[in-house]
Protein backbone atom coordinates (compact mmCIF):
# COMPACT_ATOMS: atom_id res chain seq x y z
CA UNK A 1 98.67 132.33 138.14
CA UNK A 2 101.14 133.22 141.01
CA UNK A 3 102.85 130.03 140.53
CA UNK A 4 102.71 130.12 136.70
CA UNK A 5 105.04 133.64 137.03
CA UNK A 6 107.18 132.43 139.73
CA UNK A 7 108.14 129.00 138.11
CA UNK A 8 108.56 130.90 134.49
CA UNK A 9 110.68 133.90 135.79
CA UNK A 10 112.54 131.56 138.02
CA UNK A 11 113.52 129.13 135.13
CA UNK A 12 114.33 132.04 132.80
CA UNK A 13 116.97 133.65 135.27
CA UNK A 14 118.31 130.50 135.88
CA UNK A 15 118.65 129.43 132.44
CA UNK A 16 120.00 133.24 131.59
CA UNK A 17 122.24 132.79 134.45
CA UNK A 18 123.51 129.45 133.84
CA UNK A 19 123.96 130.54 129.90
CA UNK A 20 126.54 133.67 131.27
CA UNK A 21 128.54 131.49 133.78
CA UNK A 22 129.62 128.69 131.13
CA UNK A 23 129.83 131.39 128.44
CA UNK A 24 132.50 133.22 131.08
CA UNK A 25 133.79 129.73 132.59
CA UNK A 26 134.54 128.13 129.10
CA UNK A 27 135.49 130.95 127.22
CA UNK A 28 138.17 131.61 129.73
CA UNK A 29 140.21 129.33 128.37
CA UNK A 30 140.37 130.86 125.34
CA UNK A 31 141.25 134.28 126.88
CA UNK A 32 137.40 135.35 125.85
CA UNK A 33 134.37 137.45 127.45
CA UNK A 34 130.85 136.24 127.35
CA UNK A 35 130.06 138.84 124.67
CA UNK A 36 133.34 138.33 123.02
CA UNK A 37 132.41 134.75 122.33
CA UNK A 38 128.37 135.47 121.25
CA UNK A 39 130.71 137.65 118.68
CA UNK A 40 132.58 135.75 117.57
CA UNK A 41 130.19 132.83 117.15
CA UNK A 42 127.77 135.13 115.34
CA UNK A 43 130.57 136.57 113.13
CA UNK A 44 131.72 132.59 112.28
CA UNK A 45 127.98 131.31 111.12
CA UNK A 46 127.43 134.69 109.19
CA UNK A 47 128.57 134.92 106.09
CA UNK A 48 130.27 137.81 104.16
CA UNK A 49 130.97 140.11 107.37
CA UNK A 50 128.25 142.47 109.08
CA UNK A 51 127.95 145.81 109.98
CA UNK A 52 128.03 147.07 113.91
CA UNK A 53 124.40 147.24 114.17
CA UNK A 54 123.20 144.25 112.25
CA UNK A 55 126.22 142.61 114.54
CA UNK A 56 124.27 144.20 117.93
CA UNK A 57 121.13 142.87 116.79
CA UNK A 58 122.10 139.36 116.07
CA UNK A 59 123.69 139.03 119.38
CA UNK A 60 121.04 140.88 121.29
CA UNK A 61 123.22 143.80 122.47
CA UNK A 62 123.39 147.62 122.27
CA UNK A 63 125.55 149.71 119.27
CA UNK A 64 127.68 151.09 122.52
CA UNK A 65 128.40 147.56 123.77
CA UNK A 66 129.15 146.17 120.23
CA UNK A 67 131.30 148.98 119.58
CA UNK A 68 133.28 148.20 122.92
CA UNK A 69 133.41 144.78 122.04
CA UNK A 70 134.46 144.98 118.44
CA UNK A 71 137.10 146.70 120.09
CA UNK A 72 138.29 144.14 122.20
CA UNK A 73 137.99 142.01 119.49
CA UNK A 74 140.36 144.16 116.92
CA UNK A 75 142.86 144.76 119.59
CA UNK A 76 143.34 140.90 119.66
CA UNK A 77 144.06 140.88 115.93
CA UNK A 78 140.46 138.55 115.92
CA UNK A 79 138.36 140.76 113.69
CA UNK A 80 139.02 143.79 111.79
CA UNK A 81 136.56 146.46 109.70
CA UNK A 82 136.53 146.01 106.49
CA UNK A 83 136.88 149.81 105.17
CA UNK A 84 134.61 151.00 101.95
CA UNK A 85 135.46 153.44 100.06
CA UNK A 86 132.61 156.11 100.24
CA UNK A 87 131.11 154.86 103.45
CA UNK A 88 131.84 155.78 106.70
CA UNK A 89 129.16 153.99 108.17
CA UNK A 90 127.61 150.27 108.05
CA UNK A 91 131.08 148.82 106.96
CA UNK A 92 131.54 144.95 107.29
CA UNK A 93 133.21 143.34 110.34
CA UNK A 94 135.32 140.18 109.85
CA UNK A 95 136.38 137.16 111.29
CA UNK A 96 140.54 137.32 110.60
CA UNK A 97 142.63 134.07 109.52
CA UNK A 98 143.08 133.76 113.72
CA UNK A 99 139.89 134.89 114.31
CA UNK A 100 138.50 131.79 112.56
CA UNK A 101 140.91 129.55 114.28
CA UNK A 102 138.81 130.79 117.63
CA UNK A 103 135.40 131.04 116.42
CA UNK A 104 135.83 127.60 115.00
CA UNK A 105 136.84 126.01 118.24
CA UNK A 106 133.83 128.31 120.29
CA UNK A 107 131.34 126.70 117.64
CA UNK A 108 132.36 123.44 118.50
CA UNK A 109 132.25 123.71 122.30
CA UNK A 110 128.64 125.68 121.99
CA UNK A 111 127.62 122.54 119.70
CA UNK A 112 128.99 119.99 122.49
CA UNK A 113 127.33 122.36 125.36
CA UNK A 114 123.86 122.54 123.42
CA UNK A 115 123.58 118.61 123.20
CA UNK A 116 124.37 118.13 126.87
CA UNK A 117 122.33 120.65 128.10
CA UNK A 118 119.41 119.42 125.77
CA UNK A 119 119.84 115.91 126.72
CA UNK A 120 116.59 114.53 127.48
CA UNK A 121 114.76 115.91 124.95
CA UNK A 122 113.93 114.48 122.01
CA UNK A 123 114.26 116.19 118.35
CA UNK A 124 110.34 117.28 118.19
CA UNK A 125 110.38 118.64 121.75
CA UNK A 126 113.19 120.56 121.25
CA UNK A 127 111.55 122.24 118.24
CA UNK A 128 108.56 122.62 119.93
CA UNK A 129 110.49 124.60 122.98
CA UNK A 130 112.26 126.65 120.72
CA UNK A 131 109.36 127.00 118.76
CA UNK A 132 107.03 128.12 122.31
CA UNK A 133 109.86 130.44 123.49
CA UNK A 134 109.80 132.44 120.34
CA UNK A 135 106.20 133.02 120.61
CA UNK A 136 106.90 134.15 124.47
CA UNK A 137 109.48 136.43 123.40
CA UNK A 138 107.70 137.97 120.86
CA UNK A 139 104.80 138.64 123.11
CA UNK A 140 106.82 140.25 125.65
CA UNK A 141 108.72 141.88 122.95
CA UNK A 142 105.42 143.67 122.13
CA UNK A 143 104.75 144.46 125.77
CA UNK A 144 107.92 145.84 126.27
CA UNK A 145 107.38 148.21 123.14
CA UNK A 146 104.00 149.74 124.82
CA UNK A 147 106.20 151.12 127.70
CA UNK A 148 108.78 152.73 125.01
CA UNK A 149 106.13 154.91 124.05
């Protein structure tokens, strides 16, 4: 059991770890953040704009950090709010014509970056990890909920 946690955690950090680092080392390139390029990914293979919180969500981070990094984002002139009239919450954000440009390119390295760092594995064990670590995460998920209350 001892060895069971310490290989899992181990792997996880490393993977987590590993993730961050070529987000940040790639990404560079392209003037970008980590989070910047989740958003901007997430923003490209979503269709129709989101709102701030859907966007947090789908890129696993909190309202205050989307916020900050919308921010970034706008100030670059790569996304902008789409303004409704009548809402002042839950309005759309957008890839812009430049913004597209970028997320386009960060789509294709993430694409070249999954294959190598899947290599190895063939099409049926890579569903079946994907399909293992979902049920993990949604266990802890659950776990993590208890301590909430």
């Amino acid at each position: 059991m001892e060895e069971r946690f310490a290989t899992f955690s181990s792997l996880l950090v490393n993977i987590s770890r590993c993730v961050q680092r070529i987000k940040n080392q790639e990404m560079a390139v392209l003037g970008l953040k980590g989070r910047q390029t989740q958003c901007l990914f997430t923003l490209f293979h979503v269709m129709g704009g989101v709102s701030l919180v859907r966007l947090g969500k789908l890129c696993g981070e909190d309202k205050g950090m989307m916020s900050r990094t919308v921010k970034e984002l706008e100030a670059r002139g790569l996304v902008y709010l789409e303004r409704m009239e009548g809402r002042k919450y839950g309005n759309p954000i957008r890839l812009t014509e430049e913004g597209e440009r970028v997320a386009e390119v960060v789509s294709e390295r993430v694409a070249e970056l999954l294959e190598q760092g899947g290599s190895g594995l063939s099409d049926g064990a890579r569903q079946e990890l994907y399909r293992s670590l979902g049920i993990v995460s949604d266990n802890l998920t659950k776990i993590c909920r208890q301590y909430e209350t």
